[in-house]
Protein backbone atom coordinates (compact mmCIF):
# COMPACT_ATOMS: atom_id res chain seq x y z
CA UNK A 1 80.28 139.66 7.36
CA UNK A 2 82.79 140.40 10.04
CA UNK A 3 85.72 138.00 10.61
CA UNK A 4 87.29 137.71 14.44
CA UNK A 5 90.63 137.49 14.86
CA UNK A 6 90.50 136.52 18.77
CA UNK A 7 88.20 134.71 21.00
CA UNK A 8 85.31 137.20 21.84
CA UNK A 9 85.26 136.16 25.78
CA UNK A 10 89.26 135.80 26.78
CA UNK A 11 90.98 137.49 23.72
CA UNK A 12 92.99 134.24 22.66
CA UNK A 13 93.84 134.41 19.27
CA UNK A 14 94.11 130.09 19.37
CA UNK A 15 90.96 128.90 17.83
CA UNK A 16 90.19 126.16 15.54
CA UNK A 17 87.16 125.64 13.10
CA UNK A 18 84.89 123.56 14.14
CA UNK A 19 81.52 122.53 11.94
CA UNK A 20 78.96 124.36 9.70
CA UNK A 21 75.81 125.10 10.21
CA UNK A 22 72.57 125.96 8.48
CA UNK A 23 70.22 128.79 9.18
CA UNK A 24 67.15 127.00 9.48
CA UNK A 25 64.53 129.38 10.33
CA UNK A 26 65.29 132.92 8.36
CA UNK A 27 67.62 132.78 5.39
CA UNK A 28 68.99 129.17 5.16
CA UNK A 29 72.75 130.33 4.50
CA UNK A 30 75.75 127.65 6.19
CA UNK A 31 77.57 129.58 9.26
CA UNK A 32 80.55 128.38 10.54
CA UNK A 33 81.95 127.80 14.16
CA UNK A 34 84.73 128.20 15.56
CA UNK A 35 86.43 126.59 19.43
CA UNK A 36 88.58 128.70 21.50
CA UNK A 37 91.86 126.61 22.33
CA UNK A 38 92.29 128.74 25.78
CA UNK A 39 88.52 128.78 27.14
CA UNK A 40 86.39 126.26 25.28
CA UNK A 41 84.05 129.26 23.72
CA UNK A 42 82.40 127.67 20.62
CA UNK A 43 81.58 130.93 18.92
CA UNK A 44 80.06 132.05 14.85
CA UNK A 45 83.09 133.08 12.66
CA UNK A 46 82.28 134.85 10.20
CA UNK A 47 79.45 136.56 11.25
CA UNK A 48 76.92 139.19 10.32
CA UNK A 49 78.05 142.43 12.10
CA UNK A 50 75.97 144.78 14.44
CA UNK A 51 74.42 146.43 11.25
CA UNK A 52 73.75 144.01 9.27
CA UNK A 53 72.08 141.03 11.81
CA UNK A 54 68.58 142.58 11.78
CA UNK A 55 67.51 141.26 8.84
CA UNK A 56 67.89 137.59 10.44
CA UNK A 57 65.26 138.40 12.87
CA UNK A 58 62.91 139.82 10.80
CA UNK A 59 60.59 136.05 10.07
CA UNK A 60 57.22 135.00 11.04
CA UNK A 61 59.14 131.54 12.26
CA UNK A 62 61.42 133.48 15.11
CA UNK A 63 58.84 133.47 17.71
CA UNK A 64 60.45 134.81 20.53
CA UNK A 65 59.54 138.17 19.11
CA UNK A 66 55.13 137.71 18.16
CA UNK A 67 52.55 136.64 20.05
CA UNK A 68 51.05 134.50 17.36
CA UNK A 69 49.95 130.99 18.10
CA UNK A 70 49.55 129.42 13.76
CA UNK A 71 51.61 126.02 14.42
CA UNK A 72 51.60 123.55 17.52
CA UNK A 73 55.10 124.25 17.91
CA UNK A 74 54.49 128.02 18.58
CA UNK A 75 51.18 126.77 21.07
CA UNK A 76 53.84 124.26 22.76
CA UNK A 77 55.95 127.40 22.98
CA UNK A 78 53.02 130.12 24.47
CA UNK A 79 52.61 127.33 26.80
CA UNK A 80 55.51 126.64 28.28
CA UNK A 81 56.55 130.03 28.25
CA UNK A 82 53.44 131.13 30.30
CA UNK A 83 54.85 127.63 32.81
CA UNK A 84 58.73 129.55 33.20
CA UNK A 85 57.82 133.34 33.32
CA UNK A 86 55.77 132.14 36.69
CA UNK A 87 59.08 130.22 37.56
CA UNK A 88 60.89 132.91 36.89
CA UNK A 89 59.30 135.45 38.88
CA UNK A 90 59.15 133.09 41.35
CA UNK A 91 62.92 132.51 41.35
CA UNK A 92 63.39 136.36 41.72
CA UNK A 93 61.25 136.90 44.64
CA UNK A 94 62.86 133.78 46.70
CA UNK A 95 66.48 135.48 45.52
CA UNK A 96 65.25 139.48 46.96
CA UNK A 97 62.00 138.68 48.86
CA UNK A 98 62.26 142.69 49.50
CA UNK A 99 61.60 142.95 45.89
CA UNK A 100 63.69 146.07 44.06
CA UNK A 101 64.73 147.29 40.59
CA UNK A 102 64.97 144.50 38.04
CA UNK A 103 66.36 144.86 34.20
CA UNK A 104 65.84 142.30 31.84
CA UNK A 105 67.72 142.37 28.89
CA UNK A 106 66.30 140.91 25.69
CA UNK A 107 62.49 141.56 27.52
CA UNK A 108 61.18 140.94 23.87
CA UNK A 109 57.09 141.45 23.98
CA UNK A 110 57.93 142.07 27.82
CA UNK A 111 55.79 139.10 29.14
CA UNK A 112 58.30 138.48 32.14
CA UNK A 113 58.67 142.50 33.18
CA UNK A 114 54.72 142.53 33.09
CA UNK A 115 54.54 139.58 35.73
CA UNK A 116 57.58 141.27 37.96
CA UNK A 117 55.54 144.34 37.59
CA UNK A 118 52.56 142.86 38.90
CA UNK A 119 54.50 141.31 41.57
CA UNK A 120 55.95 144.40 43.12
CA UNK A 121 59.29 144.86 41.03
CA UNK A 122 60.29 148.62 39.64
CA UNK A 123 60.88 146.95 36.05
CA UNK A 124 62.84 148.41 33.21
CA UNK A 125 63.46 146.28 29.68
CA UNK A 126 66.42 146.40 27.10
CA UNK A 127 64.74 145.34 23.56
CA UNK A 128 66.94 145.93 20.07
CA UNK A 129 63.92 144.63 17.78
CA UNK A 130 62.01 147.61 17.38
CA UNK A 131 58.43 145.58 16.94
CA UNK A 132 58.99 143.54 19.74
CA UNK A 133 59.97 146.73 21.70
CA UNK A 134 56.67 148.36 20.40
CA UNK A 135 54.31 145.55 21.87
CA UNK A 136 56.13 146.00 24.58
CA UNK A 137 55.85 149.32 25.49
CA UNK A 138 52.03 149.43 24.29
CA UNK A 139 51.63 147.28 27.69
CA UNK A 140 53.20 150.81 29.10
CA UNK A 141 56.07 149.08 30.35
CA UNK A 142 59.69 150.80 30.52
CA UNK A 143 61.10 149.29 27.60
CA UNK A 144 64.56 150.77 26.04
CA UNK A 145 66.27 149.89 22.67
CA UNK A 146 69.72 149.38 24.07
CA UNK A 147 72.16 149.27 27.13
CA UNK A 148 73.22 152.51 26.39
CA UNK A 149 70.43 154.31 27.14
CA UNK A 150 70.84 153.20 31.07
CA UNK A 151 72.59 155.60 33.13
CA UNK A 152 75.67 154.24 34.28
CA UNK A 153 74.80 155.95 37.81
CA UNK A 154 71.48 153.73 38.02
CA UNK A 155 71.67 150.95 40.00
CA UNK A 156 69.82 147.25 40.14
CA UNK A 157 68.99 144.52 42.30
CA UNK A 158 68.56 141.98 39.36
CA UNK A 159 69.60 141.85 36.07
CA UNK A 160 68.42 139.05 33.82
CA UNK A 161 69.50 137.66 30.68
CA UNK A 162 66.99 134.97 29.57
CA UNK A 163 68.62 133.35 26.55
CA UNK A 164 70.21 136.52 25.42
CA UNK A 165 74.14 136.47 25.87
CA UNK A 166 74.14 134.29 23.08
CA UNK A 167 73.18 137.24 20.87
CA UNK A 168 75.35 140.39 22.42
CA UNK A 169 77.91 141.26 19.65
CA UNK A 170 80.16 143.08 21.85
CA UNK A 171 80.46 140.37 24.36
CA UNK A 172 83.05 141.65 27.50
CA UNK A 173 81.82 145.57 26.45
CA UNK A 174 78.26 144.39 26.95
CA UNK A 175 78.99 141.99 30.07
CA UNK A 176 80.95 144.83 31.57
CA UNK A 177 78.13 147.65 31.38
CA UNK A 178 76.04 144.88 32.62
CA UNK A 179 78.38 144.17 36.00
CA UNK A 180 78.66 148.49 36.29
CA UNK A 181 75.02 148.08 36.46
CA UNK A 182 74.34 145.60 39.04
CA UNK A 183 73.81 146.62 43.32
CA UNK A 184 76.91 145.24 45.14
CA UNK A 185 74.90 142.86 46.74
CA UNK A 186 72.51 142.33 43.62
CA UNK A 187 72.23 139.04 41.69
CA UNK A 188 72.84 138.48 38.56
CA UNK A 189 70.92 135.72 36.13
CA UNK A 190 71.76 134.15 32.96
CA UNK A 191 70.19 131.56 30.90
CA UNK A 192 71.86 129.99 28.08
CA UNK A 193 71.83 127.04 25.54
CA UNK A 194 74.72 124.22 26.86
CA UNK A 195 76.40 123.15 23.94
CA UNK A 196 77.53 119.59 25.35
CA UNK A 197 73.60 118.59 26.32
CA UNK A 198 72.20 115.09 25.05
CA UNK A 199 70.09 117.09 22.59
CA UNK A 200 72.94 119.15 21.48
CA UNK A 201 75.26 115.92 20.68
CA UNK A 202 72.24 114.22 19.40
CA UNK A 203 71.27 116.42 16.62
CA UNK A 204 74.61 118.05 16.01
CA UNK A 205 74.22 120.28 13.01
CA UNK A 206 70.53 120.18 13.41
CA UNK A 207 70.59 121.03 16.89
CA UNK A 208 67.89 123.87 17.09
CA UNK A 209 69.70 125.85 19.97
CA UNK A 210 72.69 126.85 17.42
CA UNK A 211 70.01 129.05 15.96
CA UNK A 212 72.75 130.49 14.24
CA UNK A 213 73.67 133.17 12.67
CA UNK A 214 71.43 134.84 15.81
CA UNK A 215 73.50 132.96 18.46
CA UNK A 216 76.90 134.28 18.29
CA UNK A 217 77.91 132.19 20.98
CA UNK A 218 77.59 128.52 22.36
CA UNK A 219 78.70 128.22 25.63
CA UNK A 220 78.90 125.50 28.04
CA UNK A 221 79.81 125.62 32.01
CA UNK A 222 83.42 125.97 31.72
CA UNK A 223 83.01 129.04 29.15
CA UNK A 224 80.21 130.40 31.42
CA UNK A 225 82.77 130.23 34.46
CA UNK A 226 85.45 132.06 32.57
CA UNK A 227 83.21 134.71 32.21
CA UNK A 228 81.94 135.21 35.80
CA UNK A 229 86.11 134.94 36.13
CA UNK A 230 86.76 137.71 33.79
CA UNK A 231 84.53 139.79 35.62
CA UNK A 232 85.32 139.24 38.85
CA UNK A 233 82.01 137.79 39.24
CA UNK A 234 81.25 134.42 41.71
CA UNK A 235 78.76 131.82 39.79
CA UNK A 236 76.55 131.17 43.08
CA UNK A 237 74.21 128.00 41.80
CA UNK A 238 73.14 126.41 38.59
CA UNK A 239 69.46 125.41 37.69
CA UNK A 240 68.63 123.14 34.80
CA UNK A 241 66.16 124.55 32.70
CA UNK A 242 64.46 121.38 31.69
CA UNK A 243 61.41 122.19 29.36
CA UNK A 244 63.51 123.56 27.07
CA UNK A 245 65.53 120.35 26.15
CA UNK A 246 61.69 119.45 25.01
CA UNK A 247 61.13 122.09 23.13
CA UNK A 248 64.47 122.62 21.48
CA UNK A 249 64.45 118.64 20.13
CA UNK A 250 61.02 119.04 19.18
CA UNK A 251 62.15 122.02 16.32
CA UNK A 252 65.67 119.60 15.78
CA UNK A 253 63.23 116.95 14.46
CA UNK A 254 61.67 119.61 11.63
CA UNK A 255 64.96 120.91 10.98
CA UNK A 256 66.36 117.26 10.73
CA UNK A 257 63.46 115.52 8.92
CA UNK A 258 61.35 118.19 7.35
CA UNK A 259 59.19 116.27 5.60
CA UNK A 260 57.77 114.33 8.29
CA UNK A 261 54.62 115.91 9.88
CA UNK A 262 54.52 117.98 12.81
CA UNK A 263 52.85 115.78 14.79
CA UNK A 264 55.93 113.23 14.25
CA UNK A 265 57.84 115.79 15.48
CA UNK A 266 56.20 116.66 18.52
CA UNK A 267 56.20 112.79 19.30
CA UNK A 268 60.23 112.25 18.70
CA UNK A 269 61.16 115.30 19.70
CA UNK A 270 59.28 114.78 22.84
CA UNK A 271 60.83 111.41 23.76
CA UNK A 272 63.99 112.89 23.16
CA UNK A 273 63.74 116.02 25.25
CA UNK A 274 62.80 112.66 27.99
CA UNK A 275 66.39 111.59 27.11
CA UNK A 276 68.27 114.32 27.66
CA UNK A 277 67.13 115.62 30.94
CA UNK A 278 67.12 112.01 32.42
CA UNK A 279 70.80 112.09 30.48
CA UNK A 280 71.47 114.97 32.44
CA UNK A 281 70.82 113.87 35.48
CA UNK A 282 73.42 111.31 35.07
CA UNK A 283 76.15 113.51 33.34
CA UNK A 284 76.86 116.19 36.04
CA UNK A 285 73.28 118.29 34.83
CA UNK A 286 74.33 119.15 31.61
CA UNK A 287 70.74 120.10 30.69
CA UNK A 288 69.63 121.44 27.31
CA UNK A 289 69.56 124.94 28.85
CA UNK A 290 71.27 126.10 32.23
CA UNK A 291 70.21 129.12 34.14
CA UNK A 292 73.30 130.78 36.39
CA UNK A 293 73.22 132.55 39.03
CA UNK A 294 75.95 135.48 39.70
CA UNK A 295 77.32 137.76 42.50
CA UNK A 296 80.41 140.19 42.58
CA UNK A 297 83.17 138.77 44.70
């Protein structure tokens, strides 16, 4: 385990613990978090260095990285994800109607390159997990292992980080390749869990979206805007990303009452994914998940 001495966003070395938290879905170990005093960045502290976090990706559960469909929470998840890769390809065209180059990091099995790809878009993928990377490029889509194997010369429209920021161990190296990399006038997206959500305060502990030790770092808006501060980037508008507050609750209610059956689950988790979007509405949209969107200044 690694131990940080400073805040991994603004280099504060004011931060206070926080809570524990238990690994539901690989090895079951308690993480711990940590709060920035100077930016609000709730962040894991101690954590599993570069080297060493593979192993708490490699599980049948973690789902982001198979196709298979053995549980209704994995169909409810196929679903839905088939419902925002159309929204997100969607969102990309309105943003550069002329189409372009797009690079998604974290493209996992590559389902969202594959539907840019269809729709016009010179694709490329950053994937660390080497079996999701395979499936990916067995669809013979451009599919790297890391940021370092882009060219600093090469250039793109949009770069997308669905849900992946959270993960990036070297957090202002990383964000800083990723601005290097980005067309002057290109656009910049990132999706990420928001730590003060209904869901979030609802299931504390058992809140699903901690995922930790895999999520490094639990941001809300104001941490989100330090960033696009640090990098002299401009955070243009902010879309809720509301089936995931659905979702999310629905695994909170296994990791919170495991012995109930799934289909309990699926009905209290569902009624509470209701709660926090209409929650949200009312609490300046502080969805489950919020998806920003970022220009240079």
């Amino acid at each position: 385990m690694e131990r940080l001495t400073k805040c991994p966003l603004c280099k504060s070395g004011l931060f206070l613990n926080h809570s524990e938290v238990k690994d539901h879905s690989v090895s079951g170990e308690t993480f711990f978090l940590c709060q920035c005093s100077n930016c609000k960045l709730i962040f894991t502290n101690p954590r599993p260095s570069i080297e060493f976090i593979g192993k708490y990706y490699e599980s049948e559960e973690y789902i982001s990285h198979q196709n298979k469909s053995t549980n209704l929470t994995n169909k409810l998840y196929k679903f839905v994800r088939q419902l925002t890769i159309r929204k997100k390809v969607a969102l990309i065209n309105m943003l550069h109607p002329n189409k372009g180059k797009l690079l998604d990091i974290g493209c996992g099995t590559g389902y969202f390159i594959e539907a840019a790809e269809i729709s016009e878009w010179k694709v490329k993928g950053i994937e660390p997990n080497s079996t999701a990377r395979k499936i990916a490029q067995s669809k013979n889509l451009k599919v790297s292992e890391s940021l370092k194997n882009i060219n600093d010369n090469k250039k793109f429209d949009v770069i997308t980080l669905f849900h992946v920021l959270e993960h990036m161990h070297n957090l202002r190296k990383s964000t800083k390749k990723i601005v290097e990399l980005l067309n002057d006038n290109g656009t910049l997206i990132i999706a990420v869990p928001n730590f003060v959500s209904f869901d979030s305060k609802y299931y504390g502990s058992n809140w699903a979206a901690l995922d930790v030790p895999r999520h490094l770092y639990h941001f809300n808006k104001i941490s989100v805007q330090k960033l696009a501060e640090e990098f002299n980037l401009r955070i243009t508008e902010t879309k809720p990303m509301k089936f995931d507050s659905f979702y999310v609750s629905i695994l909170s209610e296994k990791y919170l009452k495991p012995n109930n059956n799934s289909i309990l689950h699926l009905i209290k988790g569902a009624i509470n994914g209701l709660k926090s979007n209409i929650w949200a509405k009312n609490n300046e949209n502080n969805y489950s998940s919020l998806l920003f969107i970022l220009k240079k200044k």
